[in-house]
PDB file of N, CA and C in Angstrom:
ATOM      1  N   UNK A   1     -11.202  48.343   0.166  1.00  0.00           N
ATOM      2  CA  UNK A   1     -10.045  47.629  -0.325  1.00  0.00           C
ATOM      3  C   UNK A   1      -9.557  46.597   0.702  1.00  0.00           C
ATOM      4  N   UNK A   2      -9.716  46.708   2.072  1.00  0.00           N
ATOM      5  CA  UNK A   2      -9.207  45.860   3.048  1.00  0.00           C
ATOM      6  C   UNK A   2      -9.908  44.608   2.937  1.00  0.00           C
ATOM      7  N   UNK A   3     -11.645  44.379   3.078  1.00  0.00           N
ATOM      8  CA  UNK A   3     -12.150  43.481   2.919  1.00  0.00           C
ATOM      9  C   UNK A   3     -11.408  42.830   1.248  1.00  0.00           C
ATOM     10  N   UNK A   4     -11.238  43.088   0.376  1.00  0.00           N
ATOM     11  CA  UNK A   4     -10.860  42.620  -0.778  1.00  0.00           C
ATOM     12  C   UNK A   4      -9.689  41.878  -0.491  1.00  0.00           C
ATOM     13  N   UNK A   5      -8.417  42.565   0.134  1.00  0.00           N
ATOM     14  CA  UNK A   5      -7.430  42.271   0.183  1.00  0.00           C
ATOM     15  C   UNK A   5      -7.419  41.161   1.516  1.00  0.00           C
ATOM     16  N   UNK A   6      -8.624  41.121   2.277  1.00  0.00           N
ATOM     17  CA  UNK A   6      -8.466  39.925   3.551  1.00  0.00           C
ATOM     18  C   UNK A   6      -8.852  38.445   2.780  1.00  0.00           C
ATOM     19  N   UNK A   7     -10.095  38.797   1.871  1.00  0.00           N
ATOM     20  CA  UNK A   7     -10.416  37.780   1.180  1.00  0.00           C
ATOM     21  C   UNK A   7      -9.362  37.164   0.450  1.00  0.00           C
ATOM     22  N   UNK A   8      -8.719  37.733  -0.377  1.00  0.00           N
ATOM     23  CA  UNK A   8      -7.600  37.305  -1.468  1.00  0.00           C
ATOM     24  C   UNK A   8      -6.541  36.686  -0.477  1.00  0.00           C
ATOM     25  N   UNK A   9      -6.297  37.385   0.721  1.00  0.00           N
ATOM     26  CA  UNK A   9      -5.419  36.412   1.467  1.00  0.00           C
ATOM     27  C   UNK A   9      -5.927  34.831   2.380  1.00  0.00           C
ATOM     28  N   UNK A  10      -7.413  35.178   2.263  1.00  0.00           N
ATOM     29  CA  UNK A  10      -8.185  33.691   2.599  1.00  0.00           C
ATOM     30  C   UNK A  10      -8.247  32.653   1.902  1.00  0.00           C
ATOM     31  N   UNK A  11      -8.230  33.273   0.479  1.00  0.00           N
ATOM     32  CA  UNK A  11      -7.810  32.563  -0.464  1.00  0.00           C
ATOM     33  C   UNK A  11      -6.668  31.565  -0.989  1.00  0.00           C
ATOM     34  N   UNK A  12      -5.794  32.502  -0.723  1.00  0.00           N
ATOM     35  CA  UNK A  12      -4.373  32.180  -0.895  1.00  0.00           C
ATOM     36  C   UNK A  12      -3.986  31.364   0.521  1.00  0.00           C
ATOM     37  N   UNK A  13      -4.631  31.169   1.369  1.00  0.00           N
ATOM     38  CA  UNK A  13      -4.384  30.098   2.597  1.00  0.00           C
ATOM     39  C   UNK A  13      -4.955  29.113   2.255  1.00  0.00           C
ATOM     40  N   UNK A  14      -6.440  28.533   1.679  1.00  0.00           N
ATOM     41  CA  UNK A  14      -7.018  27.460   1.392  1.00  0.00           C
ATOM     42  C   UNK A  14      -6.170  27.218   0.209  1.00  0.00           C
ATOM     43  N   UNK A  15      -5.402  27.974  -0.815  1.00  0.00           N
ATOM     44  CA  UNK A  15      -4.507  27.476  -1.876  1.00  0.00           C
ATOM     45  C   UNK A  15      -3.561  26.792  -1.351  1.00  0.00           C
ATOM     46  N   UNK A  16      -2.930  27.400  -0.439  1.00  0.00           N
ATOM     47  CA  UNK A  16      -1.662  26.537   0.087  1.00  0.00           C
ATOM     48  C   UNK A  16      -2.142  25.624   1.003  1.00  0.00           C
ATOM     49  N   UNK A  17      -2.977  25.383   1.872  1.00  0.00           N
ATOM     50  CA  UNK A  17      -3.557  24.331   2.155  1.00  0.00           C
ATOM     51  C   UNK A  17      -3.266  23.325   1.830  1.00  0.00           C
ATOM     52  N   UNK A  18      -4.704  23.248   0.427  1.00  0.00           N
ATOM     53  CA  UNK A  18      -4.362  22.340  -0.350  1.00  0.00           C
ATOM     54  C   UNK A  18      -3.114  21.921  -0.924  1.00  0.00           C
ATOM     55  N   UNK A  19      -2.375  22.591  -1.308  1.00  0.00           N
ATOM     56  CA  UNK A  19      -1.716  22.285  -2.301  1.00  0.00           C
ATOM     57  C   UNK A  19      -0.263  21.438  -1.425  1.00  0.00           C
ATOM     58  N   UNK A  20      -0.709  21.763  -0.278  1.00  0.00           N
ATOM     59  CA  UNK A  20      -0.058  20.837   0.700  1.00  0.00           C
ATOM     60  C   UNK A  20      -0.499  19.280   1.154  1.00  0.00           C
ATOM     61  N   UNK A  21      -1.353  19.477   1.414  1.00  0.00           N
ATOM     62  CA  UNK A  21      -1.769  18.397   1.955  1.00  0.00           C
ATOM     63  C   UNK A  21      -2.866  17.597   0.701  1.00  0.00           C
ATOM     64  N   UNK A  22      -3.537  17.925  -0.176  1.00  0.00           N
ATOM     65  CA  UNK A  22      -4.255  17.476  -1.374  1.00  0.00           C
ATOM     66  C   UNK A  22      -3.654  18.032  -2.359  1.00  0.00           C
ATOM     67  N   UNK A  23      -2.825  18.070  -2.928  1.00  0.00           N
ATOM     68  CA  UNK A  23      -2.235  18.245  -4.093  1.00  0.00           C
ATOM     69  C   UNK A  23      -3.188  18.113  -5.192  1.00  0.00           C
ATOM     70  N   UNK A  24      -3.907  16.646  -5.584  1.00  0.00           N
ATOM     71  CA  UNK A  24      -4.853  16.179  -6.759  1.00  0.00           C
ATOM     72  C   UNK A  24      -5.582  17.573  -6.751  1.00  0.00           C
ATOM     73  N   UNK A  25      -6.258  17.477  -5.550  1.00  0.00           N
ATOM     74  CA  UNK A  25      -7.991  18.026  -5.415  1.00  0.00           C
ATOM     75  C   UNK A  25      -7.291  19.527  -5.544  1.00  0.00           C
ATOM     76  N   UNK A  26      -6.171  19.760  -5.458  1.00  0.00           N
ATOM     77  CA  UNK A  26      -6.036  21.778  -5.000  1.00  0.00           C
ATOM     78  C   UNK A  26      -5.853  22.036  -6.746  1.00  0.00           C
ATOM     79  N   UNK A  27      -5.409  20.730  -7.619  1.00  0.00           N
ATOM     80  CA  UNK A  27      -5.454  21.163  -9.295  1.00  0.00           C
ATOM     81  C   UNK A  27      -6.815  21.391  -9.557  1.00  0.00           C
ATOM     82  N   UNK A  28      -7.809  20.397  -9.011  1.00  0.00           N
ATOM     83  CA  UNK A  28      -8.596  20.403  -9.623  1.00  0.00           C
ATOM     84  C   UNK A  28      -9.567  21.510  -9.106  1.00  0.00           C
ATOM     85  N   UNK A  29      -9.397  22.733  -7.692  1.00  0.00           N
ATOM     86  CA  UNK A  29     -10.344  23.588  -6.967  1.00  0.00           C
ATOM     87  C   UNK A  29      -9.744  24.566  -7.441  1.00  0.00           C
ATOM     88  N   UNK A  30      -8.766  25.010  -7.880  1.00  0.00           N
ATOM     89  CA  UNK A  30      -7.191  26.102  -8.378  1.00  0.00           C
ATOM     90  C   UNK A  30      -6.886  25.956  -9.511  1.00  0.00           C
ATOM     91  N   UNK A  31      -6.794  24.643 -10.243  1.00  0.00           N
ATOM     92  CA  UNK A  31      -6.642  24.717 -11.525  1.00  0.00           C
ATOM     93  C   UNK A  31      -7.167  25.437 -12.791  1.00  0.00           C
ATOM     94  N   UNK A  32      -6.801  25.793 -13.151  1.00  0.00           N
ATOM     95  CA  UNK A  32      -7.160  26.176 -14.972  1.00  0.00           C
ATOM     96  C   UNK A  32      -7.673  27.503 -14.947  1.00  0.00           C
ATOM     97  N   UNK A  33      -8.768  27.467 -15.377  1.00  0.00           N
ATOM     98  CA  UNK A  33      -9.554  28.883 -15.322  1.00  0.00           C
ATOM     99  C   UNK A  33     -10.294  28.975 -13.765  1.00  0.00           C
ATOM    100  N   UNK A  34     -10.511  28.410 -13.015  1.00  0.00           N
ATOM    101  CA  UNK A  34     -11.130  27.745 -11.744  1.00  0.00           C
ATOM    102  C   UNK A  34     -10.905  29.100 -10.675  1.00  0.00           C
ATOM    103  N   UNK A  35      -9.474  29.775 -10.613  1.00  0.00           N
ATOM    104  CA  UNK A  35      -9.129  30.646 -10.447  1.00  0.00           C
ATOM    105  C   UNK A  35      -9.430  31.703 -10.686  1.00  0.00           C
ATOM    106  N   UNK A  36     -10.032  32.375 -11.743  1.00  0.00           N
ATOM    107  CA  UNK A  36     -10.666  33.483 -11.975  1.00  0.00           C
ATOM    108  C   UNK A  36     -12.179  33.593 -11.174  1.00  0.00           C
ATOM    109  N   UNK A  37     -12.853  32.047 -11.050  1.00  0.00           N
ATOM    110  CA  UNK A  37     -13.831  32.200 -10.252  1.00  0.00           C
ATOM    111  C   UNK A  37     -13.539  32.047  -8.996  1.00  0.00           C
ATOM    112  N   UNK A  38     -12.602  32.069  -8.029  1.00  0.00           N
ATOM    113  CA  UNK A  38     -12.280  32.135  -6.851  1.00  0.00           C
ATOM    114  C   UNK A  38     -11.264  33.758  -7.155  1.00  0.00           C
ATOM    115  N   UNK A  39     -11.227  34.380  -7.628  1.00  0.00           N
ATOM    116  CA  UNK A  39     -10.939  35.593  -7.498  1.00  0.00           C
ATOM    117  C   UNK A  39     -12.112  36.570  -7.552  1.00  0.00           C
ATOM    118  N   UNK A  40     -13.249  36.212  -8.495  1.00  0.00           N
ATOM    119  CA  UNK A  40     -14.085  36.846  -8.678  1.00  0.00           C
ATOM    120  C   UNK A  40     -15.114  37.754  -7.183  1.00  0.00           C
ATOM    121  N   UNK A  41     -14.742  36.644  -6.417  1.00  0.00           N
ATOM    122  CA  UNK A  41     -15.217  37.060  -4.844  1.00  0.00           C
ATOM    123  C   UNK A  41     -14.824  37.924  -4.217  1.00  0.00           C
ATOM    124  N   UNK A  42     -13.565  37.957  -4.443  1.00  0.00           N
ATOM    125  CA  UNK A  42     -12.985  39.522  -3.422  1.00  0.00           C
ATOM    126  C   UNK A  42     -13.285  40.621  -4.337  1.00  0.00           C
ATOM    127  N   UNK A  43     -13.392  40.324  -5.838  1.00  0.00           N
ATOM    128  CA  UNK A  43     -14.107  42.017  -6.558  1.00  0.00           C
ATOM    129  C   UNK A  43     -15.518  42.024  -5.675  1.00  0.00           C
ATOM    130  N   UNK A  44     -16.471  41.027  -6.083  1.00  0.00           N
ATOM    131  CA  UNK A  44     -17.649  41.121  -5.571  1.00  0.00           C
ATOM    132  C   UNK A  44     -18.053  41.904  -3.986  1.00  0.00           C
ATOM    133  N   UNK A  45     -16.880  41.326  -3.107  1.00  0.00           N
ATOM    134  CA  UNK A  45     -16.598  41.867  -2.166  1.00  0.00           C
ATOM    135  C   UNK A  45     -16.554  43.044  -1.955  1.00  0.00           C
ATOM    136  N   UNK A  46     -15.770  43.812  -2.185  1.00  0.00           N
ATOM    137  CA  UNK A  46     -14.684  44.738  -2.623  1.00  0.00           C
ATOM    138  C   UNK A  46     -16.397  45.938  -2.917  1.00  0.00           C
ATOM    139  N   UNK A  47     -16.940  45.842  -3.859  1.00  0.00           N
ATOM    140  CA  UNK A  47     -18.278  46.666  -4.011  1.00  0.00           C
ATOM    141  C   UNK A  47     -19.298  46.322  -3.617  1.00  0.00           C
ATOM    142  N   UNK A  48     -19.376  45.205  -2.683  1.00  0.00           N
ATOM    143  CA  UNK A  48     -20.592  45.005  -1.246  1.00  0.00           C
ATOM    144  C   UNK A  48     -20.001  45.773  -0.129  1.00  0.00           C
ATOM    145  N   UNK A  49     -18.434  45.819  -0.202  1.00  0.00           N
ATOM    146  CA  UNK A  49     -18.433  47.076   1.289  1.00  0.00           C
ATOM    147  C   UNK A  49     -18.571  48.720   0.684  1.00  0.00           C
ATOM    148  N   UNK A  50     -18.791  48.898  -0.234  1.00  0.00           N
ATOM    149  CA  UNK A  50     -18.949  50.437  -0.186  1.00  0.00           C
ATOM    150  C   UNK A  50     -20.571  50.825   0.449  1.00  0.00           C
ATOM    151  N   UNK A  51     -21.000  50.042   1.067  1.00  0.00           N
ATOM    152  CA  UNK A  51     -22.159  50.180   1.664  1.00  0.00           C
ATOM    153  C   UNK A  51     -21.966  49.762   3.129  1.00  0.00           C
ATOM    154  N   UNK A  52     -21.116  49.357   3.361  1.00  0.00           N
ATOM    155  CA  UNK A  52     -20.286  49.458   4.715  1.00  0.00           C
ATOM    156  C   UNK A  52     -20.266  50.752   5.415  1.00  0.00           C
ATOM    157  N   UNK A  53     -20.362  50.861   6.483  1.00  0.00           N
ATOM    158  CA  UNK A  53     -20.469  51.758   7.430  1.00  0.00           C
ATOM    159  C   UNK A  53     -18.660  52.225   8.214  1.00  0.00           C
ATOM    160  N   UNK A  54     -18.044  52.680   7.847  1.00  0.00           N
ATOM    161  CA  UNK A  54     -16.868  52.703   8.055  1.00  0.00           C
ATOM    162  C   UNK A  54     -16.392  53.101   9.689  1.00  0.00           C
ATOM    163  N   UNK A  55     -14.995  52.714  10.021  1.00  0.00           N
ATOM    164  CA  UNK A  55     -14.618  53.008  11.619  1.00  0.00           C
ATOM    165  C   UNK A  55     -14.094  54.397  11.191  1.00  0.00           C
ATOM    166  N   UNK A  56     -14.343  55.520  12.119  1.00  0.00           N
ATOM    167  CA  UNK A  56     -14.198  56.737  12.691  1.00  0.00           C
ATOM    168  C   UNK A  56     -13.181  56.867  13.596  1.00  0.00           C
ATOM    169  N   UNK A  57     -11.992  57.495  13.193  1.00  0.00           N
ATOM    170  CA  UNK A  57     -10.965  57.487  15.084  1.00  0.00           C
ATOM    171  C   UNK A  57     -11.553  59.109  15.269  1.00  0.00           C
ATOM    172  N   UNK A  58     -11.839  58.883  16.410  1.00  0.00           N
ATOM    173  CA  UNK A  58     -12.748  59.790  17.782  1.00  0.00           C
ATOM    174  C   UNK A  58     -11.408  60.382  18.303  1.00  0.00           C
ATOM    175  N   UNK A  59     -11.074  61.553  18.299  1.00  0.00           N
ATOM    176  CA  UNK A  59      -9.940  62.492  19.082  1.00  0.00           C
ATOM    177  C   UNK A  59     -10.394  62.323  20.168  1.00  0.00           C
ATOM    178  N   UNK A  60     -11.730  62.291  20.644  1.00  0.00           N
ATOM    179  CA  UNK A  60     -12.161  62.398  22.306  1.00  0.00           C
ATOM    180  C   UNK A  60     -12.192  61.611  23.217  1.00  0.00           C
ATOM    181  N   UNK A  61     -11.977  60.202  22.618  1.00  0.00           N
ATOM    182  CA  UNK A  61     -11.714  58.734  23.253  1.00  0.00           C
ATOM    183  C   UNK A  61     -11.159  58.528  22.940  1.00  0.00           C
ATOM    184  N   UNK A  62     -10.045  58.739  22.026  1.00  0.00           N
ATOM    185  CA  UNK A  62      -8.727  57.678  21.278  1.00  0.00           C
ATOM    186  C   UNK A  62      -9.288  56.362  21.027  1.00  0.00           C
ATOM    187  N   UNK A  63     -10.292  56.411  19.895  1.00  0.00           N
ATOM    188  CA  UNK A  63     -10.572  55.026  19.459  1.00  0.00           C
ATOM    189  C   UNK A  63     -11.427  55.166  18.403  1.00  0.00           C
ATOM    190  N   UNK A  64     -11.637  53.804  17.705  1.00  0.00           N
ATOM    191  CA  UNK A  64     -12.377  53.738  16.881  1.00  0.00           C
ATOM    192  C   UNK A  64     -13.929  53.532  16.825  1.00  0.00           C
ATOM    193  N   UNK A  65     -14.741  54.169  16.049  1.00  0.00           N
ATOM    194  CA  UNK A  65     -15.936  54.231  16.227  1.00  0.00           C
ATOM    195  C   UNK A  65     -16.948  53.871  15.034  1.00  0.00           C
ATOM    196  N   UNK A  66     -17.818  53.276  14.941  1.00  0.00           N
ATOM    197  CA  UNK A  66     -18.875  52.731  13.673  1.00  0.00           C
ATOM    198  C   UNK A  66     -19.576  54.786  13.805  1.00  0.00           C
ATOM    199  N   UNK A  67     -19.874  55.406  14.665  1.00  0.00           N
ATOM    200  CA  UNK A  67     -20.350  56.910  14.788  1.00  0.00           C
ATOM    201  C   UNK A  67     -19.527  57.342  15.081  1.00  0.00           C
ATOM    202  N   UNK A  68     -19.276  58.272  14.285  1.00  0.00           N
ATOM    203  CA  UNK A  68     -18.367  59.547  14.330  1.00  0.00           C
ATOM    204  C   UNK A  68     -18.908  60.376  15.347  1.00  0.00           C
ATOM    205  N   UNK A  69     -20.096  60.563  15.918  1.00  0.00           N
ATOM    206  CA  UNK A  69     -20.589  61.437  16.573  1.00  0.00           C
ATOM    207  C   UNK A  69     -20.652  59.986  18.315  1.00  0.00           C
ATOM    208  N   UNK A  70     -19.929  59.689  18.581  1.00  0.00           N
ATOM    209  CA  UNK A  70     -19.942  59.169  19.694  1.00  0.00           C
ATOM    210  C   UNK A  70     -19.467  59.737  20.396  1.00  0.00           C
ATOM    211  N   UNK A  71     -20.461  60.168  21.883  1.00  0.00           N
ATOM    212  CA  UNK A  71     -20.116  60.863  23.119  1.00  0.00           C
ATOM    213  C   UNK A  71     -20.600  61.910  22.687  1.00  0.00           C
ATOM    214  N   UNK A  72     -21.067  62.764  21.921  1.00  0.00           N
ATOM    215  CA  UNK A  72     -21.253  63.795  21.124  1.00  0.00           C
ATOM    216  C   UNK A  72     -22.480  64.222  21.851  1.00  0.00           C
ATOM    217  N   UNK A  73     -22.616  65.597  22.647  1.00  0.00           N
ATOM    218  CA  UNK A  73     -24.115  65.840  22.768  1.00  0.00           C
ATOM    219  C   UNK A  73     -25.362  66.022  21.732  1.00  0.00           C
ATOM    220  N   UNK A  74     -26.397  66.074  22.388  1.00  0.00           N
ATOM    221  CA  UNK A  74     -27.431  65.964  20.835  1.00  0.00           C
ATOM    222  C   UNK A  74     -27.066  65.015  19.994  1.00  0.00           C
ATOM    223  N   UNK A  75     -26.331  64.323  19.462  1.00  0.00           N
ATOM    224  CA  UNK A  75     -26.099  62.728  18.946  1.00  0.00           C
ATOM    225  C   UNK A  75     -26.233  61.263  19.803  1.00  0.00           C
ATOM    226  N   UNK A  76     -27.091  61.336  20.995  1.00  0.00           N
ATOM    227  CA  UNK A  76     -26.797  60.199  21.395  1.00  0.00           C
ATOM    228  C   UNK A  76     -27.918  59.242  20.680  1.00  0.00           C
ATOM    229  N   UNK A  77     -28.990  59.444  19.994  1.00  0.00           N
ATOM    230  CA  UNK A  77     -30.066  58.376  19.440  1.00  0.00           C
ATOM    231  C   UNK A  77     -29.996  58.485  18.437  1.00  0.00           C
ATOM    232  N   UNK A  78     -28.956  58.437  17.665  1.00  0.00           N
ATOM    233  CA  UNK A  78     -28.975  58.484  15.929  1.00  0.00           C
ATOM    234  C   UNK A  78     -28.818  56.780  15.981  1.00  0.00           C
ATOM    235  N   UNK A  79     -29.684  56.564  15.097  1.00  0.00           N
ATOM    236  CA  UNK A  79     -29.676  55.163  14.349  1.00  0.00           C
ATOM    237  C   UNK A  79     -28.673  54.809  13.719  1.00  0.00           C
ATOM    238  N   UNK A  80     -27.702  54.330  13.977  1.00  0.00           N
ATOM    239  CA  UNK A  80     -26.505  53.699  12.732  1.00  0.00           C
ATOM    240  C   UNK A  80     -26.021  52.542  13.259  1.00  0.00           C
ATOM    241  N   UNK A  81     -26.840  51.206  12.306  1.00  0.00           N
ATOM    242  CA  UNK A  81     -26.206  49.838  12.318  1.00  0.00           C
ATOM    243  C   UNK A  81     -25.180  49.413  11.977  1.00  0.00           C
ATOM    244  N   UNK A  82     -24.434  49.134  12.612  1.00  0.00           N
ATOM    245  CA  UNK A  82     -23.110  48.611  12.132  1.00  0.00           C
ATOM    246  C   UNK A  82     -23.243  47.211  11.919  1.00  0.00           C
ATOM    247  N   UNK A  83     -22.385  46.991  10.733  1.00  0.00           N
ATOM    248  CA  UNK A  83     -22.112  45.661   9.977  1.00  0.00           C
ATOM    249  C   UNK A  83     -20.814  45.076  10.785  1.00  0.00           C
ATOM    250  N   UNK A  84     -21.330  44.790  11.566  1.00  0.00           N
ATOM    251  CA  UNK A  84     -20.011  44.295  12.747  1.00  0.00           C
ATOM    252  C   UNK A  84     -19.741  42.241  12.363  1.00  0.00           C
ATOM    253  N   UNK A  85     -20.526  42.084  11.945  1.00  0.00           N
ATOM    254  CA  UNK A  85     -20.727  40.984  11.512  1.00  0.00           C
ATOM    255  C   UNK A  85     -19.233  40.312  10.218  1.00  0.00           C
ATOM    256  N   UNK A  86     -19.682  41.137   9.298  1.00  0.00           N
ATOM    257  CA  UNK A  86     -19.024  40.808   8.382  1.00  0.00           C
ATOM    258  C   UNK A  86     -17.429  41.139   8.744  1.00  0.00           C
ATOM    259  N   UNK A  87     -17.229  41.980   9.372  1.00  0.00           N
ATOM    260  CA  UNK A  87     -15.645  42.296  10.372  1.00  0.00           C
ATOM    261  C   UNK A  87     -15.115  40.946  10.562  1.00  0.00           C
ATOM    262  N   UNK A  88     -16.013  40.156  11.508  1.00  0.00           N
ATOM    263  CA  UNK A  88     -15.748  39.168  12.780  1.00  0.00           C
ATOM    264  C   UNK A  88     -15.643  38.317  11.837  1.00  0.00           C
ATOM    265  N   UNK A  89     -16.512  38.014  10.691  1.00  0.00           N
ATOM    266  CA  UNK A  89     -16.047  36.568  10.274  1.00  0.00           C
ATOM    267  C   UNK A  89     -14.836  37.004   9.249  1.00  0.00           C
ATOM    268  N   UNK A  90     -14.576  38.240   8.733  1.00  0.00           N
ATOM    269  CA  UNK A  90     -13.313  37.720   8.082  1.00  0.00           C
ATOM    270  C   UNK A  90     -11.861  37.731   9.013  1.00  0.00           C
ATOM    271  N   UNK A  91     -12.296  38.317  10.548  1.00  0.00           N
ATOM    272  CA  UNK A  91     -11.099  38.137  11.324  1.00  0.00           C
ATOM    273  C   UNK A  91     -11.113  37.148  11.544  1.00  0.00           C
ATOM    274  N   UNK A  92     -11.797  36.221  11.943  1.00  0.00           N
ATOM    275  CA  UNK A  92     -11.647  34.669  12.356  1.00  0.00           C
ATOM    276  C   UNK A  92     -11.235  33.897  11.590  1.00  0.00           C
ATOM    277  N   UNK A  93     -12.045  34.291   9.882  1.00  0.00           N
ATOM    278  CA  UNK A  93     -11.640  33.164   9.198  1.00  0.00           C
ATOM    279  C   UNK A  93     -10.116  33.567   8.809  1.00  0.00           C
ATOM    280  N   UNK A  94      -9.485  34.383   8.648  1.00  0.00           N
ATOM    281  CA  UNK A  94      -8.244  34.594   8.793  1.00  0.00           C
ATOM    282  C   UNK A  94      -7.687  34.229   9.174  1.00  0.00           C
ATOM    283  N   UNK A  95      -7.767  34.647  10.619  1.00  0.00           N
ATOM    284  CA  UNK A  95      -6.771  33.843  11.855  1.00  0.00           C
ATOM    285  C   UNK A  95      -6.485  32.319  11.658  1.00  0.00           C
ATOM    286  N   UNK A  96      -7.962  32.063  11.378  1.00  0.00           N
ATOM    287  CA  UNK A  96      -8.158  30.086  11.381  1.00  0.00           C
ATOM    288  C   UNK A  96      -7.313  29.675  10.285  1.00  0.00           C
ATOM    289  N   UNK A  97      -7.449  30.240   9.074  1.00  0.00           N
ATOM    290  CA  UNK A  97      -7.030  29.818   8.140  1.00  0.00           C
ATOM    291  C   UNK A  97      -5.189  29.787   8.141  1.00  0.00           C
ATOM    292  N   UNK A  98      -4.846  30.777   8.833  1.00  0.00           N
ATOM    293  CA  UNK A  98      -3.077  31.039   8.794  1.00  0.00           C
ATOM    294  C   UNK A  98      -2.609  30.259   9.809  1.00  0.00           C
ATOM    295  N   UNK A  99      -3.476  29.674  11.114  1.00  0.00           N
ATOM    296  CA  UNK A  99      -2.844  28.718  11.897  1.00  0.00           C
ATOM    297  C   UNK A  99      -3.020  27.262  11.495  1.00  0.00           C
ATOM    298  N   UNK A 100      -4.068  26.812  10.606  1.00  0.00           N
ATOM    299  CA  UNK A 100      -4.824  25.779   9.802  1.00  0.00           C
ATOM    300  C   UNK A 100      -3.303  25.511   8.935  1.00  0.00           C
ATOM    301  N   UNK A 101      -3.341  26.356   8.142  1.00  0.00           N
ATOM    302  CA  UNK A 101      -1.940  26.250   7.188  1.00  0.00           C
ATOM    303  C   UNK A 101      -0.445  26.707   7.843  1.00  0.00           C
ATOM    304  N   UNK A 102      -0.155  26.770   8.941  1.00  0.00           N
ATOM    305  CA  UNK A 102       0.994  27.029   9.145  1.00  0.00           C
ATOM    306  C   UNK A 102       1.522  25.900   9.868  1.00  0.00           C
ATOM    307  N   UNK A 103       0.131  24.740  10.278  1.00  0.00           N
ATOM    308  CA  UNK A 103       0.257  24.046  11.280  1.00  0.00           C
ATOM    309  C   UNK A 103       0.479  22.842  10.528  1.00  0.00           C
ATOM    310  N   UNK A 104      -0.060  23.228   9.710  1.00  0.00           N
ATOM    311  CA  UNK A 104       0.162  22.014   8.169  1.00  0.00           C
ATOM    312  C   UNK A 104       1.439  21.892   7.903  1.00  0.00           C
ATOM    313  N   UNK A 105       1.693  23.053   7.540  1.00  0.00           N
ATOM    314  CA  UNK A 105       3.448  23.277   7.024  1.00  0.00           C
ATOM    315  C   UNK A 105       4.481  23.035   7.997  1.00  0.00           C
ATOM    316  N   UNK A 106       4.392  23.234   9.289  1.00  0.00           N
ATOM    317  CA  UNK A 106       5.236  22.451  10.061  1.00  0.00           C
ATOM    318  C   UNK A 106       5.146  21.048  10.199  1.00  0.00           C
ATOM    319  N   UNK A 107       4.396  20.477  10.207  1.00  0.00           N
ATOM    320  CA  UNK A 107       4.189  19.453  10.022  1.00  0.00           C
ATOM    321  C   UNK A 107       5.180  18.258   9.094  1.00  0.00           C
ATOM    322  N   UNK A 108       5.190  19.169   8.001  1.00  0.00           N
ATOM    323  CA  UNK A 108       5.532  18.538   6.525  1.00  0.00           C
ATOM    324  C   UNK A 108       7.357  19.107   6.854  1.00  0.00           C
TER     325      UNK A 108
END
């Protein structure tokens, strides 16, 4: 649900964006039905992470972990890839996007 709900708010930053600074073009990328296909992404989303590898809080380090079995004897060579990837770009594009549009809006 988080990835869903980061997207929908990435969304809703390139909306106000536009709708700041391109008004025409944000009817015509946002307009009409246009919207249901820029929503359609965070469902899509939303059931590409249930194959996500989820963070673990570890009582034994106070932290979060892609392995639950971290530090764990007899667990140190278990194979588990973490999708660390897809994390990083929706933190960035986040970040970018709320200083992108906030920087706009002062502006104006």
């Amino acid at each position: 649900m988080w990835y869903g709900g980061s997207m929908t708010c990435i969304i809703l930053a390139f909306d106000r964006f536009f709708e700041m600074c391109f008004p025409e073009m944000a009817k015509k990328i946002f307009g009409g039905r246009m919207i249901y296909m820029w929503l359609a992404f965070p469902i899509i989303y939303i059931l590409y992470s249930f194959n996500e590898v989820p963070l673990v809080y570890n009582v034994v380090h106070h932290a979060f972990y892609f392995d639950p079995f971290y530090g764990s004897k007899g667990f140190e060579n278990r194979d588990l890839k973490p999708k660390k990837s897809t994390n990083n770009i929706v933190f960035l594009k986040t970040g970018t996007n709320s200083v992108r549009t906030s920087g706009t809006y002062l502006k104006n």
